[in-house]
Protein backbone atom coordinates (compact mmCIF):
# COMPACT_ATOMS: atom_id res chain seq x y z
CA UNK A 1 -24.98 11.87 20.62
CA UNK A 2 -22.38 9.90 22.41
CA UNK A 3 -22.97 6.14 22.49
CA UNK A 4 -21.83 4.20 25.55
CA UNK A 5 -20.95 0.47 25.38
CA UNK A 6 -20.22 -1.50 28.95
CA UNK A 7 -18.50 -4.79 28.98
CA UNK A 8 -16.56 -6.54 31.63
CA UNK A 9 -19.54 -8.23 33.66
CA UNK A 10 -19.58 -11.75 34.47
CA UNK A 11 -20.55 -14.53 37.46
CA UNK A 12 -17.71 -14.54 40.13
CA UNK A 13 -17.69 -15.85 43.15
CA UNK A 14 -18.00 -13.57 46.65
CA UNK A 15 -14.39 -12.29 47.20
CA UNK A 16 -13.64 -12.23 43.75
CA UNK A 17 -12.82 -9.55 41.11
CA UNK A 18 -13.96 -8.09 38.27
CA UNK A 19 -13.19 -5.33 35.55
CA UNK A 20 -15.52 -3.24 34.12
CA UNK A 21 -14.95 -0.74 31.04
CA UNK A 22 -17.05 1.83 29.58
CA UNK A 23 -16.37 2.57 25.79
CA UNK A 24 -17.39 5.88 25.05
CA UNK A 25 -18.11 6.92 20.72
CA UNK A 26 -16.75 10.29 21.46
CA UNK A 27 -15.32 12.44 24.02
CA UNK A 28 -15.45 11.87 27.18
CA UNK A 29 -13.28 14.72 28.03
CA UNK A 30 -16.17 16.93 26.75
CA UNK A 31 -18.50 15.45 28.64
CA UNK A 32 -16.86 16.19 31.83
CA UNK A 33 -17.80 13.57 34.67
CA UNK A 34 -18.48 10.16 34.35
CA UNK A 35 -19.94 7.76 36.93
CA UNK A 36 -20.87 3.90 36.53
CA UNK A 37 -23.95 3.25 38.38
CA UNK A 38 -26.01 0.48 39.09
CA UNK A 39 -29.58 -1.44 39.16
CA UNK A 40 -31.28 -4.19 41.12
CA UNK A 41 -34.54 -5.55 40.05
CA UNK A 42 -37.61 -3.21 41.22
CA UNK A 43 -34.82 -0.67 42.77
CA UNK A 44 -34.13 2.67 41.33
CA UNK A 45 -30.39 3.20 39.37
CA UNK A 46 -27.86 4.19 41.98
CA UNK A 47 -24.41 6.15 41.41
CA UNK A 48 -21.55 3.55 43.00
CA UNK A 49 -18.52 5.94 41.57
CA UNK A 50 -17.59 8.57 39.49
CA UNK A 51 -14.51 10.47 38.29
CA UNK A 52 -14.03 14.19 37.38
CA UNK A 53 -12.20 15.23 34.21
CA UNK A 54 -9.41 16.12 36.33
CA UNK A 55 -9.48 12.59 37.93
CA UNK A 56 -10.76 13.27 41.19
CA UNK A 57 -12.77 10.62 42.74
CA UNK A 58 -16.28 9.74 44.74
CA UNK A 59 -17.76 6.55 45.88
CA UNK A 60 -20.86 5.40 47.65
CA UNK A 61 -20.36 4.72 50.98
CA UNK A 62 -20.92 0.87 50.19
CA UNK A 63 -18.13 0.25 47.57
CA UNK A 64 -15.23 2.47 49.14
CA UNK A 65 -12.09 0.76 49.37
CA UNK A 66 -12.99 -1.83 46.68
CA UNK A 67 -14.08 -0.94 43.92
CA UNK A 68 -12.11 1.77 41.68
CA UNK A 69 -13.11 4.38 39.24
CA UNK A 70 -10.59 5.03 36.25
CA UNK A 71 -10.77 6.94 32.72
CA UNK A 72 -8.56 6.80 30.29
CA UNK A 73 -9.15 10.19 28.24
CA UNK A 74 -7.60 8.97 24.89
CA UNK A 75 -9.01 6.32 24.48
CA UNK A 76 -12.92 7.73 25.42
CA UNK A 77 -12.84 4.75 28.29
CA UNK A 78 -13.99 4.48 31.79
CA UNK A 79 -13.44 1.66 34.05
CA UNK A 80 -14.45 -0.23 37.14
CA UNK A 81 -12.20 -2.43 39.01
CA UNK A 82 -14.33 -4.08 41.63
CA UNK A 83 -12.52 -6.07 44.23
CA UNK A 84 -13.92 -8.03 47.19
CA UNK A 85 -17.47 -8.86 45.53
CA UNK A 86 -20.08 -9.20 47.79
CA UNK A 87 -23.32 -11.00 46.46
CA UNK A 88 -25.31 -7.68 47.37
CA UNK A 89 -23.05 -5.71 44.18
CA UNK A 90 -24.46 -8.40 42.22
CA UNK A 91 -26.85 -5.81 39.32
CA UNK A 92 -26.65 -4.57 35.97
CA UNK A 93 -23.53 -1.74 35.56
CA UNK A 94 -23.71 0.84 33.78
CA UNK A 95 -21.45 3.90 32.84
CA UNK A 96 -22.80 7.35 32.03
CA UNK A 97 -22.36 11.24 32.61
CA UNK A 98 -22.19 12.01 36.48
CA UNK A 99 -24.08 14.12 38.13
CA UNK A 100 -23.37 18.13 37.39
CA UNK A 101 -21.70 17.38 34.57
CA UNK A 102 -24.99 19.04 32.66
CA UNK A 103 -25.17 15.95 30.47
CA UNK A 104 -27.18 12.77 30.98
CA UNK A 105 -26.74 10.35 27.88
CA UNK A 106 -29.05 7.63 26.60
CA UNK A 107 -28.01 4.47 28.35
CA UNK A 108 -26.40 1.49 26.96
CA UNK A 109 -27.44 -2.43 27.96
CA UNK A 110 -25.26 -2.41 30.68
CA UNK A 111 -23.16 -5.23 31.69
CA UNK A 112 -24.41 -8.07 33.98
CA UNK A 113 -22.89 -8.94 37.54
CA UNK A 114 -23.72 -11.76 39.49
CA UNK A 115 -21.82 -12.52 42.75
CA UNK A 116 -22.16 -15.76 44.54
CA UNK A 117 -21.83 -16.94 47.76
């Protein structure tokens, strides 16, 4: 099965940015979709943005107009550029298969974001 490694998290302060990237051990073309969601503490997982094979794009209401979905197809990447951090994205990222892509894969440990104010 295709292993998923997330990197790119860090402490920044509130306004700040941030790139996240998703390295995938096989192909993410296959798989279709891909979406980086996140996690708070006692809250469920939630889908911030995903990306179609074709590179068509969807982002929670919340994020839209700062943060930015990307793959790279060759290179079995996805990414996250997050702009304008707000202390309320701080949460653990991670990348997987988006939703109706028929996959869900086991989940990696996620990268850590902390926004301060």
């Amino acid at each position: 099965q295709v292993q998923l490694v997330e990197s790119g998290g860090g402490l920044v302060q509130a306004g700040g940015s941030l790139r996240l990237s998703c390295a995938a051990s096989g192909s993410i073309v296959s798989i279709g979709a891909m979406g980086w969601y996140r996690q708070v503490p006692g809250k469920q997982r939630e889908l911030v943005a995903a990306i179609a094979r074709g590179g068509i794009t969807n982002y929670v209401d919340s994020v839209k107009g700062r943060f930015t979905i990307s793959r790279d197809n060759a290179k079995n990447t996805v990414y996250l550029q997050m702009n304008s951090l707000k202390p309320e994205d701080t949460a653990v990222y991670y990348c997987n298969a988006a939703p109706g892509s028929g996959y869900l894969l086991s989940w990696g440990q996620g990268t850590q974001v902390t926004v301060s104010s």
